[in-house]
Protein backbone atom coordinates (compact mmCIF):
# COMPACT_ATOMS: atom_id res chain seq x y z
CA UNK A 1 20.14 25.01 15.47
CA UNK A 2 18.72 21.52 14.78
CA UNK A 3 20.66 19.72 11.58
CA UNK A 4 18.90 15.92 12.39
CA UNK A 5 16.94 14.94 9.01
CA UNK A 6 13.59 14.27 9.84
CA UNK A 7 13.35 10.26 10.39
CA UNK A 8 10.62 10.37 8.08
CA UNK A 9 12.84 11.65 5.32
CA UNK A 10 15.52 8.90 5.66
CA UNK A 11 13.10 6.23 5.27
CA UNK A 12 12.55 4.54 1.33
CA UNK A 13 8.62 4.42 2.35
CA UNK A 14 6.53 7.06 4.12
CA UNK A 15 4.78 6.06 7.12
CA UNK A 16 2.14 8.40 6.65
CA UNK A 17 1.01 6.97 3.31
CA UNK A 18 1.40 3.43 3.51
CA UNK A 19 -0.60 0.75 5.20
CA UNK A 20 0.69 -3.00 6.04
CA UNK A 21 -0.42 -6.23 4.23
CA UNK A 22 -2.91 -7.52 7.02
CA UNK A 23 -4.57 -3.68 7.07
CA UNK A 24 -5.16 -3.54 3.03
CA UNK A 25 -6.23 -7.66 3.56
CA UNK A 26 -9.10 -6.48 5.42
CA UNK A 27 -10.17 -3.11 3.48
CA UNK A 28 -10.42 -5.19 0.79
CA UNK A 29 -11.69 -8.40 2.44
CA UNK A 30 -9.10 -10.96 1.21
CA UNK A 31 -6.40 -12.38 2.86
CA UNK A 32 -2.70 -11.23 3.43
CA UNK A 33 -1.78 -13.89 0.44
CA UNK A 34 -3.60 -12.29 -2.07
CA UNK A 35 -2.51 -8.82 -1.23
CA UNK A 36 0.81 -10.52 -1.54
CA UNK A 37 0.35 -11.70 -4.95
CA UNK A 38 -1.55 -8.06 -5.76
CA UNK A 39 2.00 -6.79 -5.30
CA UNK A 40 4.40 -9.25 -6.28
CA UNK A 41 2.28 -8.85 -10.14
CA UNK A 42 2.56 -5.35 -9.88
CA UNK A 43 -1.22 -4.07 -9.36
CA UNK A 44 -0.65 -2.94 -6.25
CA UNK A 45 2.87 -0.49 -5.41
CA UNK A 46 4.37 -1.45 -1.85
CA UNK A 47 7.93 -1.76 -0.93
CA UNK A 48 9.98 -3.49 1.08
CA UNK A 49 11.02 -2.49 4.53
CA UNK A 50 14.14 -4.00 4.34
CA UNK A 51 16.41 -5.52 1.53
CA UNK A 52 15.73 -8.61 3.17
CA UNK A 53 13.53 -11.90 1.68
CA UNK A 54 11.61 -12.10 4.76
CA UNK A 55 10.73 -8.28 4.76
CA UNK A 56 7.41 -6.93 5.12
CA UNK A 57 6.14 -4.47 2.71
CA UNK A 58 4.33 -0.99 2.92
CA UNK A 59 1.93 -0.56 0.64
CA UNK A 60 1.26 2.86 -1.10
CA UNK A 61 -1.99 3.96 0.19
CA UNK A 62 -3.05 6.10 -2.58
CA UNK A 63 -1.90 2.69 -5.16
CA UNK A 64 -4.59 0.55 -3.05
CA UNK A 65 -7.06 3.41 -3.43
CA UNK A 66 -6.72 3.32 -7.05
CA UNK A 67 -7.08 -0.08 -6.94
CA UNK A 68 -10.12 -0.21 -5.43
CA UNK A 69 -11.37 2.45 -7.87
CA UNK A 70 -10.68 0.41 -10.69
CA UNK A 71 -12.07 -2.64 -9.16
CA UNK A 72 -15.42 -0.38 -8.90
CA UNK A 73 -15.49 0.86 -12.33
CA UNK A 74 -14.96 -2.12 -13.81
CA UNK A 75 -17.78 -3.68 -12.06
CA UNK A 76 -19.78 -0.68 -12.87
CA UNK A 77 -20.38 0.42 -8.97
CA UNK A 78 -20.28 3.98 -7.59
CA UNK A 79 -17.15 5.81 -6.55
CA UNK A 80 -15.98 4.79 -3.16
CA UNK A 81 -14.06 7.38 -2.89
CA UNK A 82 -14.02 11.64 -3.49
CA UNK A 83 -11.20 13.72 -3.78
């Protein structure tokens, strides 16, 4: 019988579903900086990968998608994206 928790499980972010600073910098062509900021006011959910200052974050995919959504209707583009 196998009793090991999946590694995934024991993790405070999913792997799966989150993306790093530099990869959401260049989906949304800006730099890491401002997808710092994007966080750090909230717009944007990502969390830290360790209790540490220096940490980097994971950011929720599905939060940037949203994101960009907004950003879209707002400007009064199409939908980027279809569920």
């Amino acid at each position: 019988m196998n009793f090991r928790v999946d590694d995934q499980l024991l993790l405070p972010w999913s792997p799966r579903y989150t993306i790093s600073t530099s990869h959401a910098a260049k989906i949304l062509d800006v730099s890491v900086q401002t997808v710092t900021r994007l966080i750090e006011d909230g717009t944007v959910k990502a969390y830290k990968v360790r209790n540490k200052p220096n940490s980097p974050w994971r950011i929720n995919y599905d939060s940037l998608v949203s994101y960009i959504e907004d950003m879209h209707d707002r400007a009064g583009l199409d939908t980027r994206f279809e569920g």
